[in-house]
Protein backbone atom coordinates (compact mmCIF):
# COMPACT_ATOMS: atom_id res chain seq x y z
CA UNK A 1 84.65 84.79 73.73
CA UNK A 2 85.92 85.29 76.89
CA UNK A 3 84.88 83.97 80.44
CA UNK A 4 83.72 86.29 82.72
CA UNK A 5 86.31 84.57 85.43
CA UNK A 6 89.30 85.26 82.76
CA UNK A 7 88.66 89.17 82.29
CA UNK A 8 87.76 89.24 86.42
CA UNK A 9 91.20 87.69 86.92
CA UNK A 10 92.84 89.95 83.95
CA UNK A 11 91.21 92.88 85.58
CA UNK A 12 92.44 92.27 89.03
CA UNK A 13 96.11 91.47 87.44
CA UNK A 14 96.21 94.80 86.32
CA UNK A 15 95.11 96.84 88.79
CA UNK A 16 97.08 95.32 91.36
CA UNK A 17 100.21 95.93 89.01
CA UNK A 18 98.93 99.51 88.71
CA UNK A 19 98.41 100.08 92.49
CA UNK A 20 101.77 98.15 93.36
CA UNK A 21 104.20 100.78 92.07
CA UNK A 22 102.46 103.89 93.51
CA UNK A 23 104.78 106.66 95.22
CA UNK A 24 104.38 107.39 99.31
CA UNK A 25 102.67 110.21 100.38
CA UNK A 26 105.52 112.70 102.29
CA UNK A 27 105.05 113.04 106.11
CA UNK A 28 104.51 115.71 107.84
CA UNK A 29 106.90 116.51 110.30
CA UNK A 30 105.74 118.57 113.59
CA UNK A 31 107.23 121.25 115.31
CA UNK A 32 109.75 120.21 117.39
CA UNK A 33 109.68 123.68 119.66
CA UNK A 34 105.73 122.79 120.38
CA UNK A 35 105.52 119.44 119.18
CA UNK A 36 104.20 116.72 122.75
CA UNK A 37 106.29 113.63 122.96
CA UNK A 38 103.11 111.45 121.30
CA UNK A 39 103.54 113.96 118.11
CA UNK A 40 107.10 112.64 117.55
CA UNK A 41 106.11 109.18 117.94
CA UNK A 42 103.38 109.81 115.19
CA UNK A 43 105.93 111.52 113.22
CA UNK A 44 108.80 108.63 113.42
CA UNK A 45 105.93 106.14 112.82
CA UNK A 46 105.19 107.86 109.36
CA UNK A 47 108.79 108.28 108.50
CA UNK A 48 109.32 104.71 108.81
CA UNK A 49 106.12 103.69 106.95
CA UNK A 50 106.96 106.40 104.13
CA UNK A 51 110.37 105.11 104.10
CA UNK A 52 109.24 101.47 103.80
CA UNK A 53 106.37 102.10 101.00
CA UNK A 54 109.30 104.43 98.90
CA UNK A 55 111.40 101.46 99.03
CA UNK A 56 108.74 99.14 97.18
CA UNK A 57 107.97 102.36 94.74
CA UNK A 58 112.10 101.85 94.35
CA UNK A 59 111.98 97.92 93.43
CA UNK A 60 109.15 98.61 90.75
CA UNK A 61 109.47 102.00 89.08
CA UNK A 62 110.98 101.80 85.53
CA UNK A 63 111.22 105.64 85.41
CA UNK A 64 114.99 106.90 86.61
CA UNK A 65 114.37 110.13 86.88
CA UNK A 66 111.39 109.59 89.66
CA UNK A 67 113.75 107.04 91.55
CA UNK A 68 116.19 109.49 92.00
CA UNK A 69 113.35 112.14 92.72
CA UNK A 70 112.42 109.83 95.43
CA UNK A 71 115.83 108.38 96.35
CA UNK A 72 116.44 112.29 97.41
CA UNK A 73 113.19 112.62 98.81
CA UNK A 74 114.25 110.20 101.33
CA UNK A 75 117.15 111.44 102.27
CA UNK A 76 116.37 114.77 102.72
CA UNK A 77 113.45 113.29 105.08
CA UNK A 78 115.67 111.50 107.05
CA UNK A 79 118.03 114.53 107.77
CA UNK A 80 114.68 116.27 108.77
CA UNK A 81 113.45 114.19 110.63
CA UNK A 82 116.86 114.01 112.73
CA UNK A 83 116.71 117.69 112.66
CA UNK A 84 113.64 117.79 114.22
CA UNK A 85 114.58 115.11 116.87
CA UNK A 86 117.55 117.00 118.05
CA UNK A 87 115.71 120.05 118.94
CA UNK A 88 113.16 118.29 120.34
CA UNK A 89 115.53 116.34 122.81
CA UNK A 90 117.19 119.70 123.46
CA UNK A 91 114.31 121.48 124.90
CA UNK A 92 114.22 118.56 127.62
């Protein structure tokens, strides 16, 4: 029979495996024609925590053809988000 501490400590094993390799949610990115200077902030903020919490996904996902889903995901986000920082700098 087991203890109610070994299926409590089981229980939080696996859902903390579970949760651990979860994918990012994808940023929005603003418009940079209309976007205010605090919107970009927001934005870059995002992109870097996105970027960050795709990496873990990266390190723990046995499934190749979601890393490379994602791997692409994040580079196509970067070259937006560059994008969107150049024509925001060039309305200046």
């Amino acid at each position: 029979k087991f203890s109610n501490v070994a299926v409590f400590a089981f229980l939080s094993m696996v859902a903390t495996s579970s949760f651990a390799c979860t994918e990012a949610e994808f940023p929005a990115l603003p418009d940079p024609q209309t976007a205010a200077l605090a919107e970009m902030i927001k934005a870059q903020k995002a992109v870097k925590k996105y970027l960050a919490e795709s990496n873990e996904f990266l390190k723990c996902t046995k499934n190749n053809r979601r890393h490379d889903a994602v791997v692409d995901q994040m580079h196509q986000l970067g070259e937006d988000f560059n994008k969107i920082t150049k024509l925001y700098k060039a309305r200046s």
